[in-house]
PDB file of N, CA and C in Angstrom:
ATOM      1  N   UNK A   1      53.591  38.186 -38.972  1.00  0.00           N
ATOM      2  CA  UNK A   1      54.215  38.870 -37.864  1.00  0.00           C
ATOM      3  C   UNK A   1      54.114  37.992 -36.635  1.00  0.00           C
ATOM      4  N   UNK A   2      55.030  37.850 -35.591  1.00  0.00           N
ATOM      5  CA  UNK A   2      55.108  37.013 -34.646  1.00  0.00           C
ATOM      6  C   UNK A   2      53.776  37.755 -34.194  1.00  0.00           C
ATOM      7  N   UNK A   3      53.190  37.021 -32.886  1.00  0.00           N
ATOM      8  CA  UNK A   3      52.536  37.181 -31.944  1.00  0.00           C
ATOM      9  C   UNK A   3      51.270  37.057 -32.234  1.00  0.00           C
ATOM     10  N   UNK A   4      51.002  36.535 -34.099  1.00  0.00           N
ATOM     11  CA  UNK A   4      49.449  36.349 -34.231  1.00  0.00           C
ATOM     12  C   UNK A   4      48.829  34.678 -33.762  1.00  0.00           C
ATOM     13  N   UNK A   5      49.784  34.506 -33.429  1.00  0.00           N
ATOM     14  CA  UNK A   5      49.573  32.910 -32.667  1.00  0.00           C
ATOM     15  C   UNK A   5      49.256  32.864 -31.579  1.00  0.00           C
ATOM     16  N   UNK A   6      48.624  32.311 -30.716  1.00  0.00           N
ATOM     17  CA  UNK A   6      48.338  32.200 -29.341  1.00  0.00           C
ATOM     18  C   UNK A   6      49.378  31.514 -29.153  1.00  0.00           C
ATOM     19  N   UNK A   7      50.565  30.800 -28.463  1.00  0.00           N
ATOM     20  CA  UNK A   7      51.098  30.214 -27.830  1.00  0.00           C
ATOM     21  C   UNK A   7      51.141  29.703 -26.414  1.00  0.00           C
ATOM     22  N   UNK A   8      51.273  28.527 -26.053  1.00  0.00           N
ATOM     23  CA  UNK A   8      50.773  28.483 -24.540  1.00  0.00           C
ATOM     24  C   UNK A   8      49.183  27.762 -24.664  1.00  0.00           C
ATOM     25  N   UNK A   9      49.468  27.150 -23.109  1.00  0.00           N
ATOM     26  CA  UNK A   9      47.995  26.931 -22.867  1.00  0.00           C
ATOM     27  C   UNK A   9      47.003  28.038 -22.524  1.00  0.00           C
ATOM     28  N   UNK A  10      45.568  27.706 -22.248  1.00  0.00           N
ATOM     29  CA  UNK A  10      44.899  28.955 -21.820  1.00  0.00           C
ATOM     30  C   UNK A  10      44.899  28.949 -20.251  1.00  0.00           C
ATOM     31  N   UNK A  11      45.635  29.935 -19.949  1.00  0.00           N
ATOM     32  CA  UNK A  11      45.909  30.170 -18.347  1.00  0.00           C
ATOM     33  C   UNK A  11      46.887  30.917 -18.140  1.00  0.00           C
ATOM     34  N   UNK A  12      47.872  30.029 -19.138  1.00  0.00           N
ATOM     35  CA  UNK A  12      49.093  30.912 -18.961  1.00  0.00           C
ATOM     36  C   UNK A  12      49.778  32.037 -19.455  1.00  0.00           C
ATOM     37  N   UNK A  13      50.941  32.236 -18.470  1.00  0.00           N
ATOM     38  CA  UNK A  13      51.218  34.239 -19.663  1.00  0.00           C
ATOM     39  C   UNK A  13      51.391  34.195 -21.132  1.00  0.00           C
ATOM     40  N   UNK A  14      51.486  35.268 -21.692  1.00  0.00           N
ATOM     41  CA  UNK A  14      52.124  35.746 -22.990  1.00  0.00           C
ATOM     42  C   UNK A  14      53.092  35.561 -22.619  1.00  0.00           C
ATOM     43  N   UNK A  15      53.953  34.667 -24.285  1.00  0.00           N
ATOM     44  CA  UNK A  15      55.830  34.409 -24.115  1.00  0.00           C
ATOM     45  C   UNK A  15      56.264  36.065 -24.376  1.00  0.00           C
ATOM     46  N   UNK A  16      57.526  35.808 -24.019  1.00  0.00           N
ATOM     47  CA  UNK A  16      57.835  37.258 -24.068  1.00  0.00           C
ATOM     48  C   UNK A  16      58.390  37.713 -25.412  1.00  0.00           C
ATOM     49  N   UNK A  17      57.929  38.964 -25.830  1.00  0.00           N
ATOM     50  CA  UNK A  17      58.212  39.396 -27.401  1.00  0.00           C
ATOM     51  C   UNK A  17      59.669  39.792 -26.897  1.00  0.00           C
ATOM     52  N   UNK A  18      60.519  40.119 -26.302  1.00  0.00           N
ATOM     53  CA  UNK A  18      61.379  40.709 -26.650  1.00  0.00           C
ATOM     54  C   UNK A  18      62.481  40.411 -27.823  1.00  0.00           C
ATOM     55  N   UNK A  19      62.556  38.553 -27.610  1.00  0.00           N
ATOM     56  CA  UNK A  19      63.486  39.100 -28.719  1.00  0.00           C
ATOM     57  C   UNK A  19      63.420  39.313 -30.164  1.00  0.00           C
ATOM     58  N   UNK A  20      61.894  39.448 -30.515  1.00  0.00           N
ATOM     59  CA  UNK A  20      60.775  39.873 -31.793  1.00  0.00           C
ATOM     60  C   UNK A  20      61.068  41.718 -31.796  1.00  0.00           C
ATOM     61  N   UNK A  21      61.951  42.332 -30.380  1.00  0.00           N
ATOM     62  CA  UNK A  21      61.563  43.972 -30.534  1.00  0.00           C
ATOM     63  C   UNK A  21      62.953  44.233 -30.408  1.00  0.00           C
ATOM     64  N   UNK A  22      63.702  44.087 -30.237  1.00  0.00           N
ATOM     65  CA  UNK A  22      65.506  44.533 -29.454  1.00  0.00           C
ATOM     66  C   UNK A  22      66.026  43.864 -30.315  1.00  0.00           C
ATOM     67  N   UNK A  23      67.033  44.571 -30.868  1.00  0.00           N
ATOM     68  CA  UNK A  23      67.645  44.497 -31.821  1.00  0.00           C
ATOM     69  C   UNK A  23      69.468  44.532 -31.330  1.00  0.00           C
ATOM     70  N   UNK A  24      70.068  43.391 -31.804  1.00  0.00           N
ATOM     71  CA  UNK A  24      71.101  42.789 -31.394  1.00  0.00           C
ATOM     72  C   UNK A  24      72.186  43.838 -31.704  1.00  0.00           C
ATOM     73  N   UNK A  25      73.369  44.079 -31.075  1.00  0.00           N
ATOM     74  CA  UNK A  25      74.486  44.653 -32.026  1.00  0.00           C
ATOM     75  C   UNK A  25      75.441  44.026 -32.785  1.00  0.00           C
ATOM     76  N   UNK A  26      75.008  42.582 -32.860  1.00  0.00           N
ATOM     77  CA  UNK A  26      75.171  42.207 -34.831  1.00  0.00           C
ATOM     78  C   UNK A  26      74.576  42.738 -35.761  1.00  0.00           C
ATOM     79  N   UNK A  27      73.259  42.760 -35.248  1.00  0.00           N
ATOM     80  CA  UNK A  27      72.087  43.082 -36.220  1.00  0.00           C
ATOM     81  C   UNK A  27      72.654  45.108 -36.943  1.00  0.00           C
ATOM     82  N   UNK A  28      72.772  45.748 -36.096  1.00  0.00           N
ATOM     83  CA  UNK A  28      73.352  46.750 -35.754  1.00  0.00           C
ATOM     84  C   UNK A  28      74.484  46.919 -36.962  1.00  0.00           C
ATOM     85  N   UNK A  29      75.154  46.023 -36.065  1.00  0.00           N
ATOM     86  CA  UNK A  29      76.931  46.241 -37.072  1.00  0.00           C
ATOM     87  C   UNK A  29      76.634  45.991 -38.346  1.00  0.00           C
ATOM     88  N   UNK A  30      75.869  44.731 -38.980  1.00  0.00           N
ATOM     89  CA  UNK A  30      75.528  44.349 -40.132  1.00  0.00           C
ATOM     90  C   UNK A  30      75.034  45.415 -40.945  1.00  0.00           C
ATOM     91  N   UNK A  31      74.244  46.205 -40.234  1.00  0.00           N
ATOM     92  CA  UNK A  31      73.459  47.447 -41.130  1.00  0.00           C
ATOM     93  C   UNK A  31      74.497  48.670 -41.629  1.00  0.00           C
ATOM     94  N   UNK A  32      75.218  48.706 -40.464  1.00  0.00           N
ATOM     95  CA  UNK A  32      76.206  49.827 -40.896  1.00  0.00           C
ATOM     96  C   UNK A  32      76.966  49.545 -42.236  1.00  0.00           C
ATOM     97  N   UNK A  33      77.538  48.116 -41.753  1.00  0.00           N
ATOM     98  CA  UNK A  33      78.731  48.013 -43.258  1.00  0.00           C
ATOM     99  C   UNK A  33      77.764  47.852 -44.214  1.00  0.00           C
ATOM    100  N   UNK A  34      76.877  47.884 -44.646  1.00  0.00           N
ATOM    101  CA  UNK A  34      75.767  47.781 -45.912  1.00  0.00           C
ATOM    102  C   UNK A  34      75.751  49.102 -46.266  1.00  0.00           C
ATOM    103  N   UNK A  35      76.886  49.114 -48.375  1.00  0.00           N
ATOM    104  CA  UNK A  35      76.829  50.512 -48.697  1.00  0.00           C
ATOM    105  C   UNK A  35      75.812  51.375 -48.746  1.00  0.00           C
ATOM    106  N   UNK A  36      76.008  52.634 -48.349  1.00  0.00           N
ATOM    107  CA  UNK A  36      74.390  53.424 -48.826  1.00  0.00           C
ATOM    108  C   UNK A  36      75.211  54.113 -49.427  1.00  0.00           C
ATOM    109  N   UNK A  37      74.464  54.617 -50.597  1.00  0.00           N
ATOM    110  CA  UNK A  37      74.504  56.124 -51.158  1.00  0.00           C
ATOM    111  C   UNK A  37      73.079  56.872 -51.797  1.00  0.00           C
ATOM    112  N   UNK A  38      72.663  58.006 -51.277  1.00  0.00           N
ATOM    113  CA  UNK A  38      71.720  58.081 -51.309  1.00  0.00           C
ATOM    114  C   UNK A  38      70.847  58.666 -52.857  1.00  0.00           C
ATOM    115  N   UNK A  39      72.112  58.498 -53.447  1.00  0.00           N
ATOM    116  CA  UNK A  39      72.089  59.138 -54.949  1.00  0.00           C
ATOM    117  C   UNK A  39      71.447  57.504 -55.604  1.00  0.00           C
ATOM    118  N   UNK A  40      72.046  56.674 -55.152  1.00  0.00           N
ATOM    119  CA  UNK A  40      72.152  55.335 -55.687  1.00  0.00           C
ATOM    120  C   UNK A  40      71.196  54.412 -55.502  1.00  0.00           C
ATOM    121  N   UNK A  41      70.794  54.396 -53.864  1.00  0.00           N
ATOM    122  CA  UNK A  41      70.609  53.284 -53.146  1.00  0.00           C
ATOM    123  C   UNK A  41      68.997  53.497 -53.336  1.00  0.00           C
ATOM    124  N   UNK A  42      68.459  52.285 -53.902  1.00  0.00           N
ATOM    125  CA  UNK A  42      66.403  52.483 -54.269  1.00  0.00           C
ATOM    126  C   UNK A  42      65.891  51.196 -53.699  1.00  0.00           C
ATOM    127  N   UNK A  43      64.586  51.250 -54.041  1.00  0.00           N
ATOM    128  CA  UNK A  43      63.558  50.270 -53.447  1.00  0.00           C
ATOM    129  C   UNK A  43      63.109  50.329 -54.842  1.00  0.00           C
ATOM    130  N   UNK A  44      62.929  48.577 -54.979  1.00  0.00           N
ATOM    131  CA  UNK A  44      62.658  47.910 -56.217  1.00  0.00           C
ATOM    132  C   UNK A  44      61.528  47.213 -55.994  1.00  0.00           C
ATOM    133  N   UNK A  45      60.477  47.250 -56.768  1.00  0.00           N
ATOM    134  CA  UNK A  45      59.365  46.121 -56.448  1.00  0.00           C
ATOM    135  C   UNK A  45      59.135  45.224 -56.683  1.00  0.00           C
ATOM    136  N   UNK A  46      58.773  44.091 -56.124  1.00  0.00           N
ATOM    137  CA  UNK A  46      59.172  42.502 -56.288  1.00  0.00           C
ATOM    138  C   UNK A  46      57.749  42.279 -56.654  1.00  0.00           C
ATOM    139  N   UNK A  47      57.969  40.916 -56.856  1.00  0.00           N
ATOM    140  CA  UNK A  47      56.275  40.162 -57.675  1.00  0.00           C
ATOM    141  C   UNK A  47      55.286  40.111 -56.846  1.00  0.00           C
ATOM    142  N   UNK A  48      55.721  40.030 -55.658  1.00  0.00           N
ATOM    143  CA  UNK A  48      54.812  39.595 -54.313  1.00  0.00           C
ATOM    144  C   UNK A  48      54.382  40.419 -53.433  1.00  0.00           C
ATOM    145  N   UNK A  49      54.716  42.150 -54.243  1.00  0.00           N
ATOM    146  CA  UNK A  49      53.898  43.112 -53.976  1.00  0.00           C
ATOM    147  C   UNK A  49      54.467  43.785 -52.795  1.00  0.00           C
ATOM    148  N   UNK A  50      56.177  43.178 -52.309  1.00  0.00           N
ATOM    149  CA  UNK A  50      57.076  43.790 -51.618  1.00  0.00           C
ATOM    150  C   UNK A  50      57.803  44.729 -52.446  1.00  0.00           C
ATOM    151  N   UNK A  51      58.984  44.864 -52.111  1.00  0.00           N
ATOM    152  CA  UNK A  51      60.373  45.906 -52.066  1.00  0.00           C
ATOM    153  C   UNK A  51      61.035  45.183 -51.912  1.00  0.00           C
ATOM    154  N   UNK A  52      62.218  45.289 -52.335  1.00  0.00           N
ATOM    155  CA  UNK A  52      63.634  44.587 -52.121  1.00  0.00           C
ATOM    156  C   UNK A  52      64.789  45.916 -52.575  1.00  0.00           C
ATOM    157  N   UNK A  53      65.761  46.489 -51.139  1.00  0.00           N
ATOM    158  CA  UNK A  53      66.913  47.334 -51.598  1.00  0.00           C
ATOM    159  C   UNK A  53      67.792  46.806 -52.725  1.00  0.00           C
ATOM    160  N   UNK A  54      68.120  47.855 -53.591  1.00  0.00           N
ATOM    161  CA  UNK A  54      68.858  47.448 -54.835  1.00  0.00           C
ATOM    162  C   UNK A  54      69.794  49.067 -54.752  1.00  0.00           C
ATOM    163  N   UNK A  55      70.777  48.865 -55.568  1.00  0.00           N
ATOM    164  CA  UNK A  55      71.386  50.018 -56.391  1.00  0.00           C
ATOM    165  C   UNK A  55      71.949  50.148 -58.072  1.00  0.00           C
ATOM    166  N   UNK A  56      71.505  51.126 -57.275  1.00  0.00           N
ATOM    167  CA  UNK A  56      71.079  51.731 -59.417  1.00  0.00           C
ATOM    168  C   UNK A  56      72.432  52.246 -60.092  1.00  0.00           C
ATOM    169  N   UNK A  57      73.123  51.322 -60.848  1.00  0.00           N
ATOM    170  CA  UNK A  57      73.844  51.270 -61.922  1.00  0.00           C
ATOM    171  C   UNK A  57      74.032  52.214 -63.023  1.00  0.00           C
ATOM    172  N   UNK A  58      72.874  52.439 -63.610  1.00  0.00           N
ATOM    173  CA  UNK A  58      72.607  53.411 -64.728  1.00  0.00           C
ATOM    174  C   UNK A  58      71.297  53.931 -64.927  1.00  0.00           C
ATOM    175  N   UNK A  59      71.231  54.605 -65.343  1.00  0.00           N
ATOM    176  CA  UNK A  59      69.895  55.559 -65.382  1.00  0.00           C
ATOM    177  C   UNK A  59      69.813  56.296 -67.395  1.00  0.00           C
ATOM    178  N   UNK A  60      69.388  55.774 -68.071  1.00  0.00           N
ATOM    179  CA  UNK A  60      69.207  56.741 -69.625  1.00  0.00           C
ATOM    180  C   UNK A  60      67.972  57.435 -69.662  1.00  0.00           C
ATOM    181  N   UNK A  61      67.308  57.560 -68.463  1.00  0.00           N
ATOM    182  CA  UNK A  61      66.354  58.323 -68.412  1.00  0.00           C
ATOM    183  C   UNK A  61      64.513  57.743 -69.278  1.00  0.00           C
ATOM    184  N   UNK A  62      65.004  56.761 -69.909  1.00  0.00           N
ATOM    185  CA  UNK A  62      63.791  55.418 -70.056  1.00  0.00           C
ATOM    186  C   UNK A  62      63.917  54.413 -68.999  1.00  0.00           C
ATOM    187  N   UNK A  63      65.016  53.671 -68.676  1.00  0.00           N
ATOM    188  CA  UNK A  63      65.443  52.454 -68.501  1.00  0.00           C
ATOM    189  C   UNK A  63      66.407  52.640 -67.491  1.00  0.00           C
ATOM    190  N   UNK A  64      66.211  52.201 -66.206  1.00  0.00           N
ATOM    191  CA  UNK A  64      66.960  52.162 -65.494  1.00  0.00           C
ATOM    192  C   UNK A  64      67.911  50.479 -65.511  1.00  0.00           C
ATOM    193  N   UNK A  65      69.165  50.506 -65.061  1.00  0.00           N
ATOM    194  CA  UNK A  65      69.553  48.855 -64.068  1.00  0.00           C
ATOM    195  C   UNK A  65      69.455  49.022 -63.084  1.00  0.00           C
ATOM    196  N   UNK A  66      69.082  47.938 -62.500  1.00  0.00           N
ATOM    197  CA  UNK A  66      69.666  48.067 -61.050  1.00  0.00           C
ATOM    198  C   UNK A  66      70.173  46.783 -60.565  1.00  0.00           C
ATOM    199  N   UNK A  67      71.100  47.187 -59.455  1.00  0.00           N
ATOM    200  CA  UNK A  67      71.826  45.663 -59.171  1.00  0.00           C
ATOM    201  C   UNK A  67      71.222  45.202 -57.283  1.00  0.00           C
ATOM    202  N   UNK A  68      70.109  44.294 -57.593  1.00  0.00           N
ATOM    203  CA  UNK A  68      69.459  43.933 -56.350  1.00  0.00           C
ATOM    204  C   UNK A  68      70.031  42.432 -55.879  1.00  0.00           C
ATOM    205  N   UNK A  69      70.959  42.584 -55.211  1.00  0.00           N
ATOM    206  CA  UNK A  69      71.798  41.069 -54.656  1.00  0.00           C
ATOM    207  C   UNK A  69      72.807  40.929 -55.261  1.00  0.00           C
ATOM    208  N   UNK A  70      72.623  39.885 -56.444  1.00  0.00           N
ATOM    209  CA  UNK A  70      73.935  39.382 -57.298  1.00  0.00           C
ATOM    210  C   UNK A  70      73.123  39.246 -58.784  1.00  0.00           C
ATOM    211  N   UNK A  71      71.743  40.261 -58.925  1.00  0.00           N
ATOM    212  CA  UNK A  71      71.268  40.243 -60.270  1.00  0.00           C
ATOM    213  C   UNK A  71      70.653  41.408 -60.805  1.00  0.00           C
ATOM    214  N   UNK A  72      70.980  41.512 -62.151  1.00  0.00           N
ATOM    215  CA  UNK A  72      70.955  42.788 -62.459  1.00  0.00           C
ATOM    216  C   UNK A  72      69.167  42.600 -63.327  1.00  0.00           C
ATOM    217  N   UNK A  73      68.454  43.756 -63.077  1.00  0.00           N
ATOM    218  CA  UNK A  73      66.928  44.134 -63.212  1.00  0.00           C
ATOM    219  C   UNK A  73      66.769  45.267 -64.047  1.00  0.00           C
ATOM    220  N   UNK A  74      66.321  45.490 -65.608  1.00  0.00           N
ATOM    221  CA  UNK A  74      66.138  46.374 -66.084  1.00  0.00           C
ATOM    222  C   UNK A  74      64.642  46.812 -65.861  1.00  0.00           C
ATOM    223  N   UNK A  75      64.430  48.461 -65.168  1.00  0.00           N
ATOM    224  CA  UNK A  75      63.090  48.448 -65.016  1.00  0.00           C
ATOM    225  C   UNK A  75      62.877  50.177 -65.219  1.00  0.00           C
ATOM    226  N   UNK A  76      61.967  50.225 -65.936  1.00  0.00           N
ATOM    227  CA  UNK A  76      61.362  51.142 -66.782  1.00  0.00           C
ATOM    228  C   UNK A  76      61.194  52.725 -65.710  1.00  0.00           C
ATOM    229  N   UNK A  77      61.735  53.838 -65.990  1.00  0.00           N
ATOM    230  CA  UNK A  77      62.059  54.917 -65.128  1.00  0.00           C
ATOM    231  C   UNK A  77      60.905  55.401 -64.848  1.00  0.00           C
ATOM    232  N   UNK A  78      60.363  55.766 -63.898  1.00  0.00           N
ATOM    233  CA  UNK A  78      58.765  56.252 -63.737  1.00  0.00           C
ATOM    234  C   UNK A  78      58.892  57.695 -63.078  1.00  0.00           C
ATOM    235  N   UNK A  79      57.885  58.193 -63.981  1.00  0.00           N
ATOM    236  CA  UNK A  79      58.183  60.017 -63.507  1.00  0.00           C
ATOM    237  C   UNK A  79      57.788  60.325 -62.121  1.00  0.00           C
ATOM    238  N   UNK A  80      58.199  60.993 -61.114  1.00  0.00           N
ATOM    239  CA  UNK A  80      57.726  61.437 -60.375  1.00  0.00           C
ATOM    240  C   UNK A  80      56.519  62.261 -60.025  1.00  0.00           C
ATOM    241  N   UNK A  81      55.585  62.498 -59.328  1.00  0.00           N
ATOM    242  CA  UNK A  81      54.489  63.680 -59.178  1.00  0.00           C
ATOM    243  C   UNK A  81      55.018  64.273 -57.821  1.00  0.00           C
ATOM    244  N   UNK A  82      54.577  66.311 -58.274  1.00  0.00           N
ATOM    245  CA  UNK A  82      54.686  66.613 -57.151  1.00  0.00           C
ATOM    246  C   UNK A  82      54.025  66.091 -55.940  1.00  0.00           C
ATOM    247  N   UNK A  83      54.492  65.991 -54.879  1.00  0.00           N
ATOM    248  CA  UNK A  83      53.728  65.782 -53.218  1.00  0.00           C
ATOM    249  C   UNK A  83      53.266  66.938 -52.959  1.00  0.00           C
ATOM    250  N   UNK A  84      53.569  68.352 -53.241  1.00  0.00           N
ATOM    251  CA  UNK A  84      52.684  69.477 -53.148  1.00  0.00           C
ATOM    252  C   UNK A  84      53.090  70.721 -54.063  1.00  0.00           C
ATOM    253  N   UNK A  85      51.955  70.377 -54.953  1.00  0.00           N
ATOM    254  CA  UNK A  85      52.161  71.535 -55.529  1.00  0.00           C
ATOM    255  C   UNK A  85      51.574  72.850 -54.757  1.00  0.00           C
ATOM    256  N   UNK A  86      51.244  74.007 -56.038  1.00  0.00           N
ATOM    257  CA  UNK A  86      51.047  75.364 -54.605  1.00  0.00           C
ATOM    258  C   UNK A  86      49.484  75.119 -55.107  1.00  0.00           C
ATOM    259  N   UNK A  87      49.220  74.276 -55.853  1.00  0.00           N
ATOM    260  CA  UNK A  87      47.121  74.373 -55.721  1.00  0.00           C
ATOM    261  C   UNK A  87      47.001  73.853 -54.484  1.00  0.00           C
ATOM    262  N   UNK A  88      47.406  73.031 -53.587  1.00  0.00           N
ATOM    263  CA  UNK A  88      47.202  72.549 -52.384  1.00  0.00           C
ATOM    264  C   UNK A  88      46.170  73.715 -51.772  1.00  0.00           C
ATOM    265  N   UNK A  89      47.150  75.311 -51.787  1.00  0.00           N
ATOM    266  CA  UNK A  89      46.660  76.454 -50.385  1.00  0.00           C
ATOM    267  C   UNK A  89      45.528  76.202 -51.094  1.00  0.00           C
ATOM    268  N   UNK A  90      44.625  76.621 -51.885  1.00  0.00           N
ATOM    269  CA  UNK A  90      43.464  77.119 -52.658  1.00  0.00           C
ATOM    270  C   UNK A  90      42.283  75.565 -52.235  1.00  0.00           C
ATOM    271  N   UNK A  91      42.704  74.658 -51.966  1.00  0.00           N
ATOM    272  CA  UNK A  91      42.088  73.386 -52.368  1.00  0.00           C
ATOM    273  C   UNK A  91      41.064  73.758 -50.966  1.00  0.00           C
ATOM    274  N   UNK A  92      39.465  73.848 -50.912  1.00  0.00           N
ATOM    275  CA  UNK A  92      38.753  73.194 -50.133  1.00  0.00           C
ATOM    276  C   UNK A  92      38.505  71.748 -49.850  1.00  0.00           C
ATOM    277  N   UNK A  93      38.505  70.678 -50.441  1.00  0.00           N
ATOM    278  CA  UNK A  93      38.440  69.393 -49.846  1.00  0.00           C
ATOM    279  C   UNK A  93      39.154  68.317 -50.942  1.00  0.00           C
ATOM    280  N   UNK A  94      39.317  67.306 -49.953  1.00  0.00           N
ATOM    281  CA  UNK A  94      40.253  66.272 -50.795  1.00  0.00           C
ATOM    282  C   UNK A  94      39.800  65.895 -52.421  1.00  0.00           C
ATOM    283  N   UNK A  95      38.955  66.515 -52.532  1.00  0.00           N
ATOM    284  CA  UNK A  95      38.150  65.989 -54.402  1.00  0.00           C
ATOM    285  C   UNK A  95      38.517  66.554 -55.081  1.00  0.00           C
ATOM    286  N   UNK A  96      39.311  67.903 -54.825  1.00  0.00           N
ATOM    287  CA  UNK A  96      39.272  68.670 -55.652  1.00  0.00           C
ATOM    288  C   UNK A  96      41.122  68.781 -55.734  1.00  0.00           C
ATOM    289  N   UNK A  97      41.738  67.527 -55.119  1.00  0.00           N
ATOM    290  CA  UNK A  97      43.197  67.329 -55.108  1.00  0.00           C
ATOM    291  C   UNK A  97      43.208  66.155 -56.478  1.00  0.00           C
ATOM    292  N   UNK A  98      43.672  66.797 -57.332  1.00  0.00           N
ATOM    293  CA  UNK A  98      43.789  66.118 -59.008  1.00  0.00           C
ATOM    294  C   UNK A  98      45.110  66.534 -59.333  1.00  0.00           C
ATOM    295  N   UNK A  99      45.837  65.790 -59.544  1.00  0.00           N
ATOM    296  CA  UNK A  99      47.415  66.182 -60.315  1.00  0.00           C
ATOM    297  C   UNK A  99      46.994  65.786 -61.975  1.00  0.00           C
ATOM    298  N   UNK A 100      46.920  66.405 -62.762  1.00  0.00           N
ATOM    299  CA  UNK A 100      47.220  66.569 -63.900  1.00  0.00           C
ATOM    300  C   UNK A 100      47.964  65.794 -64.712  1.00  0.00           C
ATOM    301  N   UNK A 101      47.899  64.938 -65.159  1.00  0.00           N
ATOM    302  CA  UNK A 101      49.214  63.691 -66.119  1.00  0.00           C
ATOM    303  C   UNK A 101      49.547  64.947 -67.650  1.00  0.00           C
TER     304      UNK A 101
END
């Protein structure tokens, strides 16, 4: 991330972050024309322990595609868990929050 550098001698100001925070209206326009659909459009996980946006092609309910750039990624469908089930109300403390496989 910018700004973990000191830059400058010691005396003088901090360079200015702005154009590290303000965001251009290229930057802007570019985002808009980028298709979304929200049925479609996923986050894929890369080797390096990022994300990279992709869209999803097909789905057989094992095996998804997805098409991330200009290459297509077969990657294995992973079930969801609820974010709250109704044991939540009943739960006195976080130990006793166990989802069930």
């Amino acid at each position: 991330m910018p700004g973990h550098i000191k830059l400058g001698k010691p005396g003088e100001p901090d360079p200015d972050p702005s154009p590290y925070l303000i965001v251009s209206l290229e930057m802007k326009r570019e985002d808009m024309l980028k298709p979304y659909d929200p049925k479609k459009s996923v986050w894929v996980p890369t080797d390096d322990h990022g994300f990279r946006e992709g869209l999803l092609e097909s789905d057989d309910g094992t095996k998804a595609v997805v098409m991330c750039g200009h290459e297509k990624k077969s990657l294995p469908v992973q079930p969801s868990r609820p974010g709250q089930p109704s044991q939540v109300r009943e739960v006195r403390g976080h130990g006793q929050l166990d989802f069930p496989q």
